[in-house]
Protein backbone atom coordinates (compact mmCIF):
# COMPACT_ATOMS: atom_id res chain seq x y z
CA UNK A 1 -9.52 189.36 4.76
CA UNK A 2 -6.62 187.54 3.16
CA UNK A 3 -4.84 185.00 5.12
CA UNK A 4 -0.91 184.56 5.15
CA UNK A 5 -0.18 181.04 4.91
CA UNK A 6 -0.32 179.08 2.45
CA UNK A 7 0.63 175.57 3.67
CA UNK A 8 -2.50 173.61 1.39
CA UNK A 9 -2.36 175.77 -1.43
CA UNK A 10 1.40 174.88 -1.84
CA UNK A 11 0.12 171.29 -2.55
CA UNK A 12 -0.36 169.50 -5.80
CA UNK A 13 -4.06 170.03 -6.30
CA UNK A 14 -7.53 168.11 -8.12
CA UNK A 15 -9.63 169.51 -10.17
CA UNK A 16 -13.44 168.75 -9.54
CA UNK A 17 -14.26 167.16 -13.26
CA UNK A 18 -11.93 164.42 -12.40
CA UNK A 19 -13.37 163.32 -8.88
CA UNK A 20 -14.56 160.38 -10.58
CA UNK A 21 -10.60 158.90 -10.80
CA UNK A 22 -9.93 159.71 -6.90
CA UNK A 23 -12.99 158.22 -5.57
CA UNK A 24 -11.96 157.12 -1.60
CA UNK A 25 -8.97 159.29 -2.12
CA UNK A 26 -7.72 162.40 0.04
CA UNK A 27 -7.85 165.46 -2.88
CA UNK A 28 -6.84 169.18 -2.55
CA UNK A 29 -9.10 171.42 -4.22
CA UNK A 30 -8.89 175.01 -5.37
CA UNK A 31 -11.17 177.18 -6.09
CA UNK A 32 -14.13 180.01 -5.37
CA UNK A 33 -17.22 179.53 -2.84
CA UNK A 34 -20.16 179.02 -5.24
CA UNK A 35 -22.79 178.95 -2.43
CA UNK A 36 -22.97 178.00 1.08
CA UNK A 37 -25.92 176.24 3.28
CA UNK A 38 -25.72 175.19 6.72
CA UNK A 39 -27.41 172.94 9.47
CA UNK A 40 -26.03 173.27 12.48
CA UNK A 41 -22.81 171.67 13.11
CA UNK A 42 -22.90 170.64 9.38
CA UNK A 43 -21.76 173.20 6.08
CA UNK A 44 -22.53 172.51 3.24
CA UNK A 45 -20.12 174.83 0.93
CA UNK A 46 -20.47 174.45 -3.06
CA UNK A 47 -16.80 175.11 -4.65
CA UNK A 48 -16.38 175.62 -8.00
CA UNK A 49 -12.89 175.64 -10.07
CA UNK A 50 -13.52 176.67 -13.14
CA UNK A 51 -14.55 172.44 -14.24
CA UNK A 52 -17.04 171.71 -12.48
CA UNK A 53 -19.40 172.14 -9.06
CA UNK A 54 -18.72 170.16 -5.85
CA UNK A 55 -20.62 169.96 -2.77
CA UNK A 56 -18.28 169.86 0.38
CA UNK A 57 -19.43 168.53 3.63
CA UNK A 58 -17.79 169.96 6.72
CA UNK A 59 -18.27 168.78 9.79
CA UNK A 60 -17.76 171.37 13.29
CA UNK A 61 -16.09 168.47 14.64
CA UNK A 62 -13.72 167.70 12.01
CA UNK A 63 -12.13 170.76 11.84
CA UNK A 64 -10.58 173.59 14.30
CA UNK A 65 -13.63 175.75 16.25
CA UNK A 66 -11.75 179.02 14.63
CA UNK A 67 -12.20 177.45 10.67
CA UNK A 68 -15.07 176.30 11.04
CA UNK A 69 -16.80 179.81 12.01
CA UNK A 70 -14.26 181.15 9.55
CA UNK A 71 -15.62 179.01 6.68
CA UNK A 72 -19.63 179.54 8.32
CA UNK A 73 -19.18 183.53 7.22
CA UNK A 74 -17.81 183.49 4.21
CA UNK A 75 -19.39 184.86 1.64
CA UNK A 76 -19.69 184.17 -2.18
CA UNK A 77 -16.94 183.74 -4.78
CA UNK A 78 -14.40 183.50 -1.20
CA UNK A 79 -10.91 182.20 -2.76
CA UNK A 80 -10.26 179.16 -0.45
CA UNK A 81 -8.38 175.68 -1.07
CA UNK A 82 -10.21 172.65 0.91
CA UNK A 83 -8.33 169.30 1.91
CA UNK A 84 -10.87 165.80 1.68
CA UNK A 85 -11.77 162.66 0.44
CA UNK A 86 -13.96 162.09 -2.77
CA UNK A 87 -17.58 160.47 -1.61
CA UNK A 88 -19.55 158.83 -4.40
CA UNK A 89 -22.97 160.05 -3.64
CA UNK A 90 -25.35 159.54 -6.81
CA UNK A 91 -27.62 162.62 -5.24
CA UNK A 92 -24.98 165.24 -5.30
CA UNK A 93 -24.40 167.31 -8.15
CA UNK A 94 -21.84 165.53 -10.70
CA UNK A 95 -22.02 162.25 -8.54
CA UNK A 96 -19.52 163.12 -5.51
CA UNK A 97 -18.87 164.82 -2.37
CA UNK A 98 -15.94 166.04 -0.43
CA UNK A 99 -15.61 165.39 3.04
CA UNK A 100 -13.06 167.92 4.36
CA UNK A 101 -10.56 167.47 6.89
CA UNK A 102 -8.98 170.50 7.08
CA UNK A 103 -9.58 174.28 4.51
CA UNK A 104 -7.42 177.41 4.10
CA UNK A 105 -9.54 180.57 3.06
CA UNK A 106 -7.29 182.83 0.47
CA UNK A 107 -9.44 185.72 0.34
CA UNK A 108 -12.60 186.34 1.97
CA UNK A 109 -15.13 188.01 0.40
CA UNK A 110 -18.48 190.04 1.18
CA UNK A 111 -20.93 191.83 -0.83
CA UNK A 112 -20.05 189.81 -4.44
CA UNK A 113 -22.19 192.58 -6.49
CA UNK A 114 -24.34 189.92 -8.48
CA UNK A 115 -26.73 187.50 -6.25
CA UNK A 116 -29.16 185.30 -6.60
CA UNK A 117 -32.29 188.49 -6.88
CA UNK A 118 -32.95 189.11 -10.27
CA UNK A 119 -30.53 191.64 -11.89
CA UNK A 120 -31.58 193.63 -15.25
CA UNK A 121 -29.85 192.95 -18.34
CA UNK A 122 -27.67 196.45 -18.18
CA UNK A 123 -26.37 195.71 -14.75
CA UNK A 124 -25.17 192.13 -15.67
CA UNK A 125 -23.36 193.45 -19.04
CA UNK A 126 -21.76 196.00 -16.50
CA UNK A 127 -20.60 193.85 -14.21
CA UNK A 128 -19.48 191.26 -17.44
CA UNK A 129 -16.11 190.44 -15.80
CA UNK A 130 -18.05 188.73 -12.80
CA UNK A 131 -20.97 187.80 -14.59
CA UNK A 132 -18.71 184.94 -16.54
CA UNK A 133 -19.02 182.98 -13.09
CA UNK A 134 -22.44 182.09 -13.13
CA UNK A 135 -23.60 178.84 -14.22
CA UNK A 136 -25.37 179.91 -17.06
CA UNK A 137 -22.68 181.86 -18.78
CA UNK A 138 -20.29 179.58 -17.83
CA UNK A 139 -22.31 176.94 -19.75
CA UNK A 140 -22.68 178.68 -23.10
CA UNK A 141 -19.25 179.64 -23.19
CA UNK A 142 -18.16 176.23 -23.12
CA UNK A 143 -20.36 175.33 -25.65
CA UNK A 144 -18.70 178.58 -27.17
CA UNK A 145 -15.18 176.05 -26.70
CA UNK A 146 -16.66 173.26 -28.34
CA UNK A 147 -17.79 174.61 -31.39
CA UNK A 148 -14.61 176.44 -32.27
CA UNK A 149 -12.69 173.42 -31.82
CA UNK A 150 -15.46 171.62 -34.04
CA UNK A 151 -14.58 174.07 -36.17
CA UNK A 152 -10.94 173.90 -36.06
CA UNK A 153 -10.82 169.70 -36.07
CA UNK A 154 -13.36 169.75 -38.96
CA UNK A 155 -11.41 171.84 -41.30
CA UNK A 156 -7.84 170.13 -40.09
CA UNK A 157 -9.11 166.44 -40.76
CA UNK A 158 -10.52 167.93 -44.14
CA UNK A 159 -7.12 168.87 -45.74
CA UNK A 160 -7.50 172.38 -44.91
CA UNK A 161 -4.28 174.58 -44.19
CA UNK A 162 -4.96 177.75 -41.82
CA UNK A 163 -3.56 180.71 -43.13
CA UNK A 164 -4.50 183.45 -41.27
CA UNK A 165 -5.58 187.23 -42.90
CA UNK A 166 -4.47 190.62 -41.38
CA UNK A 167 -6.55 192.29 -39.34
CA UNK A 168 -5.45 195.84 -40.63
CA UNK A 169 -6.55 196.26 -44.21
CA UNK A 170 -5.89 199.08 -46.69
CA UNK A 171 -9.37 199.04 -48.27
CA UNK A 172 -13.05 197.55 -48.11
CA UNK A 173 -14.10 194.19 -49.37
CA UNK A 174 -17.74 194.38 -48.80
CA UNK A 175 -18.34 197.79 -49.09
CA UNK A 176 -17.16 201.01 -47.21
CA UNK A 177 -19.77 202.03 -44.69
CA UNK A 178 -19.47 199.67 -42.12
CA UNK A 179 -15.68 199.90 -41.23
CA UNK A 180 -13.63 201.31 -38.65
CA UNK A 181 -10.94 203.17 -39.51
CA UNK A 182 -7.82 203.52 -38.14
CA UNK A 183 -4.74 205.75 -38.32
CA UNK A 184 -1.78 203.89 -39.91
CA UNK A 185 1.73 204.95 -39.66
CA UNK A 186 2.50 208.63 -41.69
CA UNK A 187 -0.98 209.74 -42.32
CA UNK A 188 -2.35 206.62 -43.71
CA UNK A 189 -5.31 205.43 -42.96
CA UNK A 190 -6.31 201.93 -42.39
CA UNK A 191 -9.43 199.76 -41.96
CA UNK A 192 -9.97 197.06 -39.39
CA UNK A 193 -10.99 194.05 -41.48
CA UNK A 194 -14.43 192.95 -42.20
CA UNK A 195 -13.36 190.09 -43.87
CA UNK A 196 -10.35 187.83 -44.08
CA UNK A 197 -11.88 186.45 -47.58
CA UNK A 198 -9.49 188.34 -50.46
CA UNK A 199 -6.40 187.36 -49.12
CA UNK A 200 -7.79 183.92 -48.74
CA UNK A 201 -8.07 183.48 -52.13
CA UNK A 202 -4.78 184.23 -52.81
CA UNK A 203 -3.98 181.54 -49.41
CA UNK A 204 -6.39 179.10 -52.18
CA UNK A 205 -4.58 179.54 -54.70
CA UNK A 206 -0.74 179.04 -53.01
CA UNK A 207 -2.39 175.59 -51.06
CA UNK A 208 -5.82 174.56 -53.00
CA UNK A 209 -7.96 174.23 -49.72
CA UNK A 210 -7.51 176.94 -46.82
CA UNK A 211 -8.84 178.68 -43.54
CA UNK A 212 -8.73 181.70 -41.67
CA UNK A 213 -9.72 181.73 -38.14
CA UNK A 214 -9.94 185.30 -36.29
CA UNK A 215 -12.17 188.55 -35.06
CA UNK A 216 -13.65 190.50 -37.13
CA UNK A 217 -15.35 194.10 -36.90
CA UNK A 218 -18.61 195.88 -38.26
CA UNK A 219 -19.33 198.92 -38.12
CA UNK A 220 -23.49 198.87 -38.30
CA UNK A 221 -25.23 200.80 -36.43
CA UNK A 222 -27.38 197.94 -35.51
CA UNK A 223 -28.88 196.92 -32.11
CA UNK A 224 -30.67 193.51 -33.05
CA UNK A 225 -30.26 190.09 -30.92
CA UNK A 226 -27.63 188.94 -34.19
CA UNK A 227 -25.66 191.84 -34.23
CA UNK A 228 -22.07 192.32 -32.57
CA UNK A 229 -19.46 195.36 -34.11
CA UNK A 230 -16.79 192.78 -32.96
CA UNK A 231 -16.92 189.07 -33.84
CA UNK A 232 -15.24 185.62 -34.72
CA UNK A 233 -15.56 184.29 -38.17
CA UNK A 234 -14.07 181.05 -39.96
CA UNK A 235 -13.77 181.62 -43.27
CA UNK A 236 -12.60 178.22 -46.00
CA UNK A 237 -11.94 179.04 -49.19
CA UNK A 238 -11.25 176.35 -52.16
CA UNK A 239 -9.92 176.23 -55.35
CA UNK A 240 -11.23 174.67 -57.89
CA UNK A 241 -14.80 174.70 -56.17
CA UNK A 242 -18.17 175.74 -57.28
CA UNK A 243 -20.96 177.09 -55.48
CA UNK A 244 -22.22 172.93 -55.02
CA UNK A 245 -18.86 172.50 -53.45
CA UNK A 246 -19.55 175.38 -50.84
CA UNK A 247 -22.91 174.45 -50.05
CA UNK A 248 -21.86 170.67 -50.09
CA UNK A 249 -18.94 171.80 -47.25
CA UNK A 250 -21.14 174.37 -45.55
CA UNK A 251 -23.94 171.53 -44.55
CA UNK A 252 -20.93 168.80 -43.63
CA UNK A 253 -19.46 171.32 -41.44
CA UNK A 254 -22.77 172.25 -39.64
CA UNK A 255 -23.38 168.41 -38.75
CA UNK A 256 -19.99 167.83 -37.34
CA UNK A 257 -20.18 171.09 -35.17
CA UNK A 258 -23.79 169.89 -33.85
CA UNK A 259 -22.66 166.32 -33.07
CA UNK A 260 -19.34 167.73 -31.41
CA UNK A 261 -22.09 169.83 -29.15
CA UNK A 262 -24.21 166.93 -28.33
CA UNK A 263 -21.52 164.43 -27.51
CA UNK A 264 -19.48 166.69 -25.50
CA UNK A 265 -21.64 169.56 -23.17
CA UNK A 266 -24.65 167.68 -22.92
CA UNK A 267 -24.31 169.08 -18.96
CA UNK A 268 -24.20 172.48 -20.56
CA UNK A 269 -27.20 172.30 -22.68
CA UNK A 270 -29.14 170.81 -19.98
CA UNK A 271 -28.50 173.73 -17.83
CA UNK A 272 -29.71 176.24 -20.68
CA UNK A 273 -32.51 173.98 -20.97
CA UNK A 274 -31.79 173.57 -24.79
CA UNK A 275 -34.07 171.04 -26.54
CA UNK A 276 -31.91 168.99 -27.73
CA UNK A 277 -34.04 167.24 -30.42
CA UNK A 278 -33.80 170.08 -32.60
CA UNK A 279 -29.57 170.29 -32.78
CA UNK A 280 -30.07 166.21 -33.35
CA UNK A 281 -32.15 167.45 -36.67
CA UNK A 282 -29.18 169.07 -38.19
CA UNK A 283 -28.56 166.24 -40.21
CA UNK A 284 -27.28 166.66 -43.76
CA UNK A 285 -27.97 167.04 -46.94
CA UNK A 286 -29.94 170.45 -45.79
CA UNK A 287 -32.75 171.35 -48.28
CA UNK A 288 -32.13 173.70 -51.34
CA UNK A 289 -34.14 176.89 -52.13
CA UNK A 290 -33.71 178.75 -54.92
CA UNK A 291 -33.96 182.44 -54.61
CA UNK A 292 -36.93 182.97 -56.87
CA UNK A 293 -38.91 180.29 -55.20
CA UNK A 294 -38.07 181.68 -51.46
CA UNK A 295 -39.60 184.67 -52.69
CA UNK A 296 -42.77 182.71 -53.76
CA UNK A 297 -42.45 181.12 -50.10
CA UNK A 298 -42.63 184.78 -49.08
CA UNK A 299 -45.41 186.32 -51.11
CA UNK A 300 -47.75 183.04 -49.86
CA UNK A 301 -46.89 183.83 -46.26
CA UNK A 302 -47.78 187.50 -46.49
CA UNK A 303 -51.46 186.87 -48.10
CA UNK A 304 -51.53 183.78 -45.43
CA UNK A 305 -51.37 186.96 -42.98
CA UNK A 306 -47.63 184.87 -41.25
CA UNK A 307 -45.96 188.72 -42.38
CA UNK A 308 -46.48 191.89 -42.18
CA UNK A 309 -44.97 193.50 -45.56
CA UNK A 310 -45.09 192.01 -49.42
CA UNK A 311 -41.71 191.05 -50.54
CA UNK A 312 -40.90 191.91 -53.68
CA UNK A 313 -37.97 190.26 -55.90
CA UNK A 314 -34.91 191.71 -55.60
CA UNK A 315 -34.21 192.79 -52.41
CA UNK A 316 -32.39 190.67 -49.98
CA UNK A 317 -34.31 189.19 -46.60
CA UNK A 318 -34.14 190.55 -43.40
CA UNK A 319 -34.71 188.76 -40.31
CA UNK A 320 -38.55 188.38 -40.19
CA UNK A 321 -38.08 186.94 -43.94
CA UNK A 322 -35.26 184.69 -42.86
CA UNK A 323 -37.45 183.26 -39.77
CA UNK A 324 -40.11 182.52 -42.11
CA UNK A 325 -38.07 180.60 -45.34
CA UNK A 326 -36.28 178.13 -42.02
CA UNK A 327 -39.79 178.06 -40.24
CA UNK A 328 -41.16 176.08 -42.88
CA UNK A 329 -38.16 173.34 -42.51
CA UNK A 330 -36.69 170.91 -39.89
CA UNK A 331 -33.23 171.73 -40.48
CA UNK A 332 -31.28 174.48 -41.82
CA UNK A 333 -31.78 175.57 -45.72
CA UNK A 334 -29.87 176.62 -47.89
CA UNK A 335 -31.08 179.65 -50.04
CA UNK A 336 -29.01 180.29 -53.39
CA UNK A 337 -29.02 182.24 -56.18
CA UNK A 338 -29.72 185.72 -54.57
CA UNK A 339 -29.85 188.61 -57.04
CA UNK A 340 -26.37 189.51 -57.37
CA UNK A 341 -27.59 193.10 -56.62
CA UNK A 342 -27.57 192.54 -52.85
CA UNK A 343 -24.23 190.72 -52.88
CA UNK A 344 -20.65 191.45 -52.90
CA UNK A 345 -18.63 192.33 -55.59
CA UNK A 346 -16.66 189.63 -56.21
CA UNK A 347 -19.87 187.17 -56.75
CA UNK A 348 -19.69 184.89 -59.82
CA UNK A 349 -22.80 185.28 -61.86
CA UNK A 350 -24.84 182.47 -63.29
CA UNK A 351 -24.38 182.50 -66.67
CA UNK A 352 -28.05 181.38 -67.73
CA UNK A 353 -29.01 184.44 -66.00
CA UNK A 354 -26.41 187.20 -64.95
CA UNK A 355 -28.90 189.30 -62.60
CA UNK A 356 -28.31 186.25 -60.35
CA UNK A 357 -25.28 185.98 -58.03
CA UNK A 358 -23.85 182.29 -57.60
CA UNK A 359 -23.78 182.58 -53.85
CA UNK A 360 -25.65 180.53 -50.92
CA UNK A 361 -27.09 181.46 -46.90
CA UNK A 362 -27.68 179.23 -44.70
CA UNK A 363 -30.48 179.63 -42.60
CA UNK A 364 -30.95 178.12 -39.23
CA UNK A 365 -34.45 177.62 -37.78
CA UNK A 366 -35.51 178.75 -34.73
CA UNK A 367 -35.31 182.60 -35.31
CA UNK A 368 -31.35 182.17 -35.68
CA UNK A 369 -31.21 183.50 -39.58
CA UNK A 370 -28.26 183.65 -41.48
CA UNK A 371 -25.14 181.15 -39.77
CA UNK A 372 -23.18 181.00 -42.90
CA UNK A 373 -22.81 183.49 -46.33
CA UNK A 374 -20.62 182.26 -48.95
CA UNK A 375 -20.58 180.90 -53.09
CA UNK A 376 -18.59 181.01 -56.06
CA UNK A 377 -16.01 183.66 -56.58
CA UNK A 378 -15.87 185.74 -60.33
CA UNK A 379 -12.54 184.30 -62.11
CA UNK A 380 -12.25 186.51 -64.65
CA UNK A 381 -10.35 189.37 -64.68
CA UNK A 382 -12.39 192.08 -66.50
CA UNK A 383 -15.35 190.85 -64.96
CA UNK A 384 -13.41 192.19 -61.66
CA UNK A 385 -12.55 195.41 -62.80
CA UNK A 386 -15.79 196.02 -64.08
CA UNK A 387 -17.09 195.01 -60.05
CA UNK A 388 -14.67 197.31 -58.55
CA UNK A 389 -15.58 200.13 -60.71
CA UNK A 390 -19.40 200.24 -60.79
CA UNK A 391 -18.84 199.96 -56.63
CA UNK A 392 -16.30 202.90 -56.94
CA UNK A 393 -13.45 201.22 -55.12
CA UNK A 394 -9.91 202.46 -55.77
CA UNK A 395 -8.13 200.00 -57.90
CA UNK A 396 -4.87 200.42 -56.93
CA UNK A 397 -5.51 198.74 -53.74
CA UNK A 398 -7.05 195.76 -55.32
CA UNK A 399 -4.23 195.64 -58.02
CA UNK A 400 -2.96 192.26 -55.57
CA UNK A 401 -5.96 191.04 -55.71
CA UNK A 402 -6.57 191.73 -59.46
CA UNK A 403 -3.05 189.46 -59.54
CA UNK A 404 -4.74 186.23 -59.01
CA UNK A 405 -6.90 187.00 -62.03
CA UNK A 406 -4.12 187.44 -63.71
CA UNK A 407 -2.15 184.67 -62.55
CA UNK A 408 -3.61 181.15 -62.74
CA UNK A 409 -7.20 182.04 -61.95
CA UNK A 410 -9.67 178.99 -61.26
CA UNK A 411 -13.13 178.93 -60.03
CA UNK A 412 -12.75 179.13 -56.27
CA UNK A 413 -15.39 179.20 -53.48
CA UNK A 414 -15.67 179.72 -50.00
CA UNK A 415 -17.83 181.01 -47.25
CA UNK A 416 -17.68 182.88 -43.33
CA UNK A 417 -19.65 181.83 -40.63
CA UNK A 418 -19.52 183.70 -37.19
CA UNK A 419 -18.63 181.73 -34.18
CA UNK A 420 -21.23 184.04 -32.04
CA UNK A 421 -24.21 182.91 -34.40
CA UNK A 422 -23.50 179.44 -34.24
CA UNK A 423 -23.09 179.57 -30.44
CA UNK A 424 -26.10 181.10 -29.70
CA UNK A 425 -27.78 178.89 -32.06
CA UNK A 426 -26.43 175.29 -30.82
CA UNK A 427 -27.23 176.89 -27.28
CA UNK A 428 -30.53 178.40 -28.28
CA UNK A 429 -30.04 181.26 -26.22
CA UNK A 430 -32.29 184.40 -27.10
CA UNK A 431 -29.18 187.22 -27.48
CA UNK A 432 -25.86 186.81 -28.98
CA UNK A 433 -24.09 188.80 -26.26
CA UNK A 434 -23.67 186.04 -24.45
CA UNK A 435 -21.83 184.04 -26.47
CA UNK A 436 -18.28 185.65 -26.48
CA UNK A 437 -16.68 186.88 -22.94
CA UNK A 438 -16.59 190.30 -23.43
CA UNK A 439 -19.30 191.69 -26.06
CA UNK A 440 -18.68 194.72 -28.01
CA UNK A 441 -22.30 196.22 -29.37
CA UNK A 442 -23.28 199.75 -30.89
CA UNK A 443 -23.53 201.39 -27.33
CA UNK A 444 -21.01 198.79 -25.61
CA UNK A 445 -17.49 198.99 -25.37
CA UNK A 446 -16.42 198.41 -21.77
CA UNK A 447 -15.82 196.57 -19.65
């Protein structure tokens, strides 16, 4: 039932997280019923807003008879706007209480799909769009908030410039099976991007020190806890930078996103029970681990009997490997120096030993693997034609990018790290579905 008027929610309202400046004051609040108890001639609704949790206190004789049993059979997530004065009470959740003096229900509602039972994991990602409402969610998205604008402040107070890359690319920059393709305009095709990297060089090269900030798609076929086909990635890029420079920005970045975390949602990671201890370990500089002696790291843990399989040089880690290497640490490491077999084409190679790719992950403990995958870009022009041949990629859509080895090239270095990864990582949550509003997986695309 909906009522007509509207005489409180025409008023200027309060919202709940700043009760604390109108204590003794008469507030209006709008918002959704959270939960509801009762004692007799006493309610006790919980309203939430969207900041924050309050616990009203309505009393039968403080009110009309007709509200009160109005407000007595609501149910949850009920639109309604309530009219009282902010009670310090140091035993109520966030420190206050409102005593009401008067209410107005907007829309009363029955049945709300998700309760307090225990719901499988299917029927929650169904019923997403509602699911966003409960405290937990609610909690790691705002984390989620925090950690982008960590992100964003970090890079700003840096020198950095955001220059956004488009989203619809002609061709691959990490390789061609895991994109989505697209019709274009008069039979052309076109890919949505992987990456926002290439044309961030050539952002480097027009401003020195750059950013790009946006979503980015996968196409794997994969169903693991790290995996999403649709994602957010910041992605700096630097001229004049070598792979120390990347791994010197990658670790500074990391320790400003954890303290931004810790200083600001400390309600939010107590109510996903994060230990908190280990985000107040991500202190830099992070160790260093070359490839070669990760692999030793490896080979010891399999005849310890810690894995299952022999790792053999070479090939690159997957997540059991990963676990292991940051198990063995108190902070995130840095591995570098992969075999530039397993990386991307545009990889500068050491020159003491070419097999080796001048690139860096960074590992975060806990199970979390790879947060960040970045190094030293090739400058030299045949070296890149050489690249985009042996990987059979059509030249004449890199002939731009072959440009800025034509044109002024420097060594230049950058990285991507995914917002989702970090999220669930600062929040220590188990899957990173949870970390974006609307998660699209391998067998997910709705709602």
């Amino acid at each position: 039932m909906t009522t007509q008027s509207h005489a409180i929610a025409s008023d200027n309202h309060t919202y709940i997280n700043q009760l604390s400046k109108h204590e003794g004051a008469e507030v209006v609040l709008k918002g959704w019923l959270y939960n509801m108890r009762s004692s007799g001639k006493i309610l006790f609704p919980q309203l939430r807003d969207g900041t924050g949790i309050v616990q009203c206190v309505v009393l039968k004789n403080a009110i009309s008879p007709e509200l009160f049993e109005q407000l007595k059979g609501l149910g949850q997530e009920s639109a309604l706007v309530v009219k009282g004065t902010v009670r310090a009470d140091s035993r109520a959740p966030g420190g206050y209480e409102i005593d009401v003096s008067n209410a107005e229900v907007l829309q009363e509602v029955h049945d709300y799909p998700i309760t307090p039972k225990e719901h499988g994991t299917e029927f929650l990602m169904d019923h997403r769009h509602l699911w966003l409402r409960s405290r937990r969610q609610h909690a790691v998205l705002k984390v989620r908030h925090t950690v982008v604008q960590a992100v964003r402040n970090f890079f700003d107070d840096d020198g950095f410039t955001l220059c956004d890359a488009p989203i619809f690319t002609p061709a691959a920059c990490e390789g061609t099976t895991t994109l989505f393709e697209v019709d274009y305009f008069e039979g052309e095709k076109a890919y949505l991007t992987q990456s926002g990297q290439l044309y961030n060089e050539a952002n480097a090269a027009a401003f020195g020190k750059v950013y790009c900030f946006g979503p980015t798609f996968r196409a794997e076929k994969s169903k693991t806890r790290r995996h999403l086909t649709e994602f957010w990635m910041v992605e700096p890029e630097m001229a004049y930078a070598t792979l120390e420079d990347v791994m010197s920005l990658s670790e500074r970045m990391l320790a400003y996103i954890a303290v931004q975390v810790l200083e600001k949602r400390s309600e939010e990671l107590k109510v996903l029970e994060r230990d908190t201890s280990k985000l107040e370990a991500i202190v830099a500089p992070f160790p260093r681990v070359h490839y070669d002696e990760a692999v030793k790291m490896l080979q010891e843990g399999f005849e310890k009997g810690a894995l299952e399989s022999k790792f053999e040089w070479g090939g690159d880690f997957g997540a059991p490997d990963e676990t292991y290497i940051s198990s063995q640490f108190d902070r995130p490491v840095m591995v570098h120096h992969y075999p530039a077999a397993v990386k991307a084409f545009y990889m500068a190679r050491d020159p003491e030993r070419p097999e080796l790719a001048l690139g860096v992950d960074v590992l975060a403990p806990e199970g979390y693997g790879e947060v960040i995958g970045g190094g030293e870009r090739a400058a030299s022009l045949e070296f890149i034609k050489e690249q985009i041949a042996l990987h059979e990629l059509p030249q004449e859509a890199f002939e731009w990018y072959l440009d800025l080895r034509r044109y002024g090239s420097v060594p230049h270095g950058g990285f991507g790290m995914g917002i989702e990864r970090c999220t669930a990582w600062m929040c220590g949550i188990e899957h990173i579905r949870e970390t974006i509003p609307f998660p699209r997986m391998l067998y997910r695309i709705r709602p």
